[in-house]
Protein backbone atom coordinates (compact mmCIF):
# COMPACT_ATOMS: atom_id res chain seq x y z
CA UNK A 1 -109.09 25.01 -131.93
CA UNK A 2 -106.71 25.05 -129.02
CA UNK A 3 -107.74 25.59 -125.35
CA UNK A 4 -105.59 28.73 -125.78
CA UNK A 5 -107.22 29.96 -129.07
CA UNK A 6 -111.19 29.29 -127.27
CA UNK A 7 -109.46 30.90 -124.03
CA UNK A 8 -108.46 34.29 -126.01
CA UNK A 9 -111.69 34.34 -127.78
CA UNK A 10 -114.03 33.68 -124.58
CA UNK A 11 -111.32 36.65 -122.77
CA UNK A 12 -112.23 39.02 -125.80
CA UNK A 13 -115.98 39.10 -125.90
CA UNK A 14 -115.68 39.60 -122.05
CA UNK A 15 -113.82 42.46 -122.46
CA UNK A 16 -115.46 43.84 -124.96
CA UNK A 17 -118.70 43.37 -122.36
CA UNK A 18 -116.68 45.10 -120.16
CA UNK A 19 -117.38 41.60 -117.54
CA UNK A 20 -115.60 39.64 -116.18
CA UNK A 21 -116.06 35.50 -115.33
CA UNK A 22 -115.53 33.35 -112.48
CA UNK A 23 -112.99 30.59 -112.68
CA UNK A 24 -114.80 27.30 -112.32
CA UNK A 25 -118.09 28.69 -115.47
CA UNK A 26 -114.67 29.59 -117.40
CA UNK A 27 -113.43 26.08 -116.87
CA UNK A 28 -116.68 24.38 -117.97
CA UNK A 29 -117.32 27.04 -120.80
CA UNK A 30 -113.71 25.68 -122.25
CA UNK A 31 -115.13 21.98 -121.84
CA UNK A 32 -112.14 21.10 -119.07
CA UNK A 33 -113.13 18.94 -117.19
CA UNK A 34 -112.29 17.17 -113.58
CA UNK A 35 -109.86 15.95 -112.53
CA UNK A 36 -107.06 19.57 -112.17
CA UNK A 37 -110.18 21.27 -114.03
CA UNK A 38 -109.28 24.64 -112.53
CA UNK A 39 -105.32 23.96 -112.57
CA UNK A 40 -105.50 23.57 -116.19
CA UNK A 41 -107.08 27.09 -116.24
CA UNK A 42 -104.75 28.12 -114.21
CA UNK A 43 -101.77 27.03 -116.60
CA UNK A 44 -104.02 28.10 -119.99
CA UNK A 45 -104.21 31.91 -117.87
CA UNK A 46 -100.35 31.91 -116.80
CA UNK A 47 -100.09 31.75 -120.29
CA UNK A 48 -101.55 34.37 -121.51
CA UNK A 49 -100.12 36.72 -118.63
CA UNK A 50 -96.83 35.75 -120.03
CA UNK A 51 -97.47 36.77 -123.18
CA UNK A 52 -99.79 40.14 -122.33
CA UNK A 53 -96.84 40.99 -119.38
CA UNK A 54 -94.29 40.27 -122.47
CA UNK A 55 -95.96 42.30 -124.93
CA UNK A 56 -96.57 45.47 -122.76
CA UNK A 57 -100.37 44.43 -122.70
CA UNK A 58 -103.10 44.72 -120.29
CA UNK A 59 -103.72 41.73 -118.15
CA UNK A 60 -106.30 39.92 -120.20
CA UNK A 61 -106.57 37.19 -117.46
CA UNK A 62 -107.63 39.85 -114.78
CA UNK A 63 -111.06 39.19 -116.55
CA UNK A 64 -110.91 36.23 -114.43
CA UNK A 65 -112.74 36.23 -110.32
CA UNK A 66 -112.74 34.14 -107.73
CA UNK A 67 -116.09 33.30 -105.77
CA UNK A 68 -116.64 35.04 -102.70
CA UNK A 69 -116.59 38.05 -100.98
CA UNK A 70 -113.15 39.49 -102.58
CA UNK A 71 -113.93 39.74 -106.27
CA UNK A 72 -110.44 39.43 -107.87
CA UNK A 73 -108.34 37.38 -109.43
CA UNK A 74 -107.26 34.08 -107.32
CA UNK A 75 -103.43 35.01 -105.14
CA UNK A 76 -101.90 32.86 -108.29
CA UNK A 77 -102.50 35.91 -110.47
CA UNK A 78 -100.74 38.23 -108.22
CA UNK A 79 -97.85 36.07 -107.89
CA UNK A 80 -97.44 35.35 -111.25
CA UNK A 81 -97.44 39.27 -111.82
CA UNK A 82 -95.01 39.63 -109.31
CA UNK A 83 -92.64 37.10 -111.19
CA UNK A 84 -93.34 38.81 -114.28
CA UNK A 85 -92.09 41.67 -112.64
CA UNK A 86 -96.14 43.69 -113.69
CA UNK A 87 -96.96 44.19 -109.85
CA UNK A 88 -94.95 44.51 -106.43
CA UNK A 89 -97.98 44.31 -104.28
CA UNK A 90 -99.55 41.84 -102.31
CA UNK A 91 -101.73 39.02 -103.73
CA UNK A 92 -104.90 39.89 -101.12
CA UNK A 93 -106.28 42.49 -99.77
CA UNK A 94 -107.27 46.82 -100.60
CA UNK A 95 -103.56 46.81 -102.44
CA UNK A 96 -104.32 43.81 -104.32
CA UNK A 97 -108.27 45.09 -105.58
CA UNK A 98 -107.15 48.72 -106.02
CA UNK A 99 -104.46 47.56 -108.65
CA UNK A 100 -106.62 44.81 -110.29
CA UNK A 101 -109.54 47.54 -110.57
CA UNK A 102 -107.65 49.56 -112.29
CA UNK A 103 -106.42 46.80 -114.77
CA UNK A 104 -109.74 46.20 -115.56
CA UNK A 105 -110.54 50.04 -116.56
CA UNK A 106 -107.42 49.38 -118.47
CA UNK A 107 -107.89 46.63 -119.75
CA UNK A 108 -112.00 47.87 -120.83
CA UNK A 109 -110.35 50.67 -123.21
CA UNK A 110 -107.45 49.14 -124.88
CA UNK A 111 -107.28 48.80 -128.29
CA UNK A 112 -105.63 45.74 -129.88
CA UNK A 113 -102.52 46.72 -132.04
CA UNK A 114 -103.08 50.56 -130.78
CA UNK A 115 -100.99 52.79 -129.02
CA UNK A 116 -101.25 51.42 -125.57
CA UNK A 117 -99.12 48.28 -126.90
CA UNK A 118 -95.22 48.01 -126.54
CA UNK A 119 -93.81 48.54 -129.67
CA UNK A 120 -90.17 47.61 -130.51
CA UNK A 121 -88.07 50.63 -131.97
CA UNK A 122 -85.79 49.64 -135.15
């Protein structure tokens, strides 16, 4: 199984758990390990942003914490979003946890392959 395929599957059952996972338990729960353990993360959750941002889907990777007293998504996140042209906001900060709490609520009631997808017209 590919890091991406154990990465989707550990993302799913924490959504459907409605939790959400530091970065570093992620890491080890994927069996990377040091040296770059949490850039390969990093590059295995840019990924999937692509393809969620691409696809009209809710940010899977906003499952995804830091440690500390701000719990959201590492600035990375939020400037990857901003390249994917998903958010205009700033990567820190009340902007920054207002928008990635309501991703999660979002991202808690979508349905796979429902209505809340991007669906090309013929």
């Amino acid at each position: 199984m590919s890091d991406t395929n154990a990465l989707l599957q550990l993302l799913e059952g924490l959504r459907l758990r409605r939790e959400t996972i530091q970065y570093k338990p992620l890491a080890d729960a994927l069996g990377l390990v040091p040296p770059k353990q949490i850039q390969k993360l990093a590059e295995l959750l840019e990924a999937v942003q692509e393809d969620d941002a691409l696809l009209g889907r809710p940010q899977r990777a906003a499952l995804v914490i830091q440690k500390g007293n701000e719990p959201i998504p590492r600035p990375g996140f939020f400037i990857k979003l901003k390249t994917l042209g998903v958010y205009q906001g700033t990567d820190r900060g009340p902007e920054a946890e207002m928008w990635h709490q309501n991703e999660l609520e979002r991202l808690y009631e979508w349905r796979p392959g429902g209505d809340s997808e991007k669906r090309e017209t013929p």
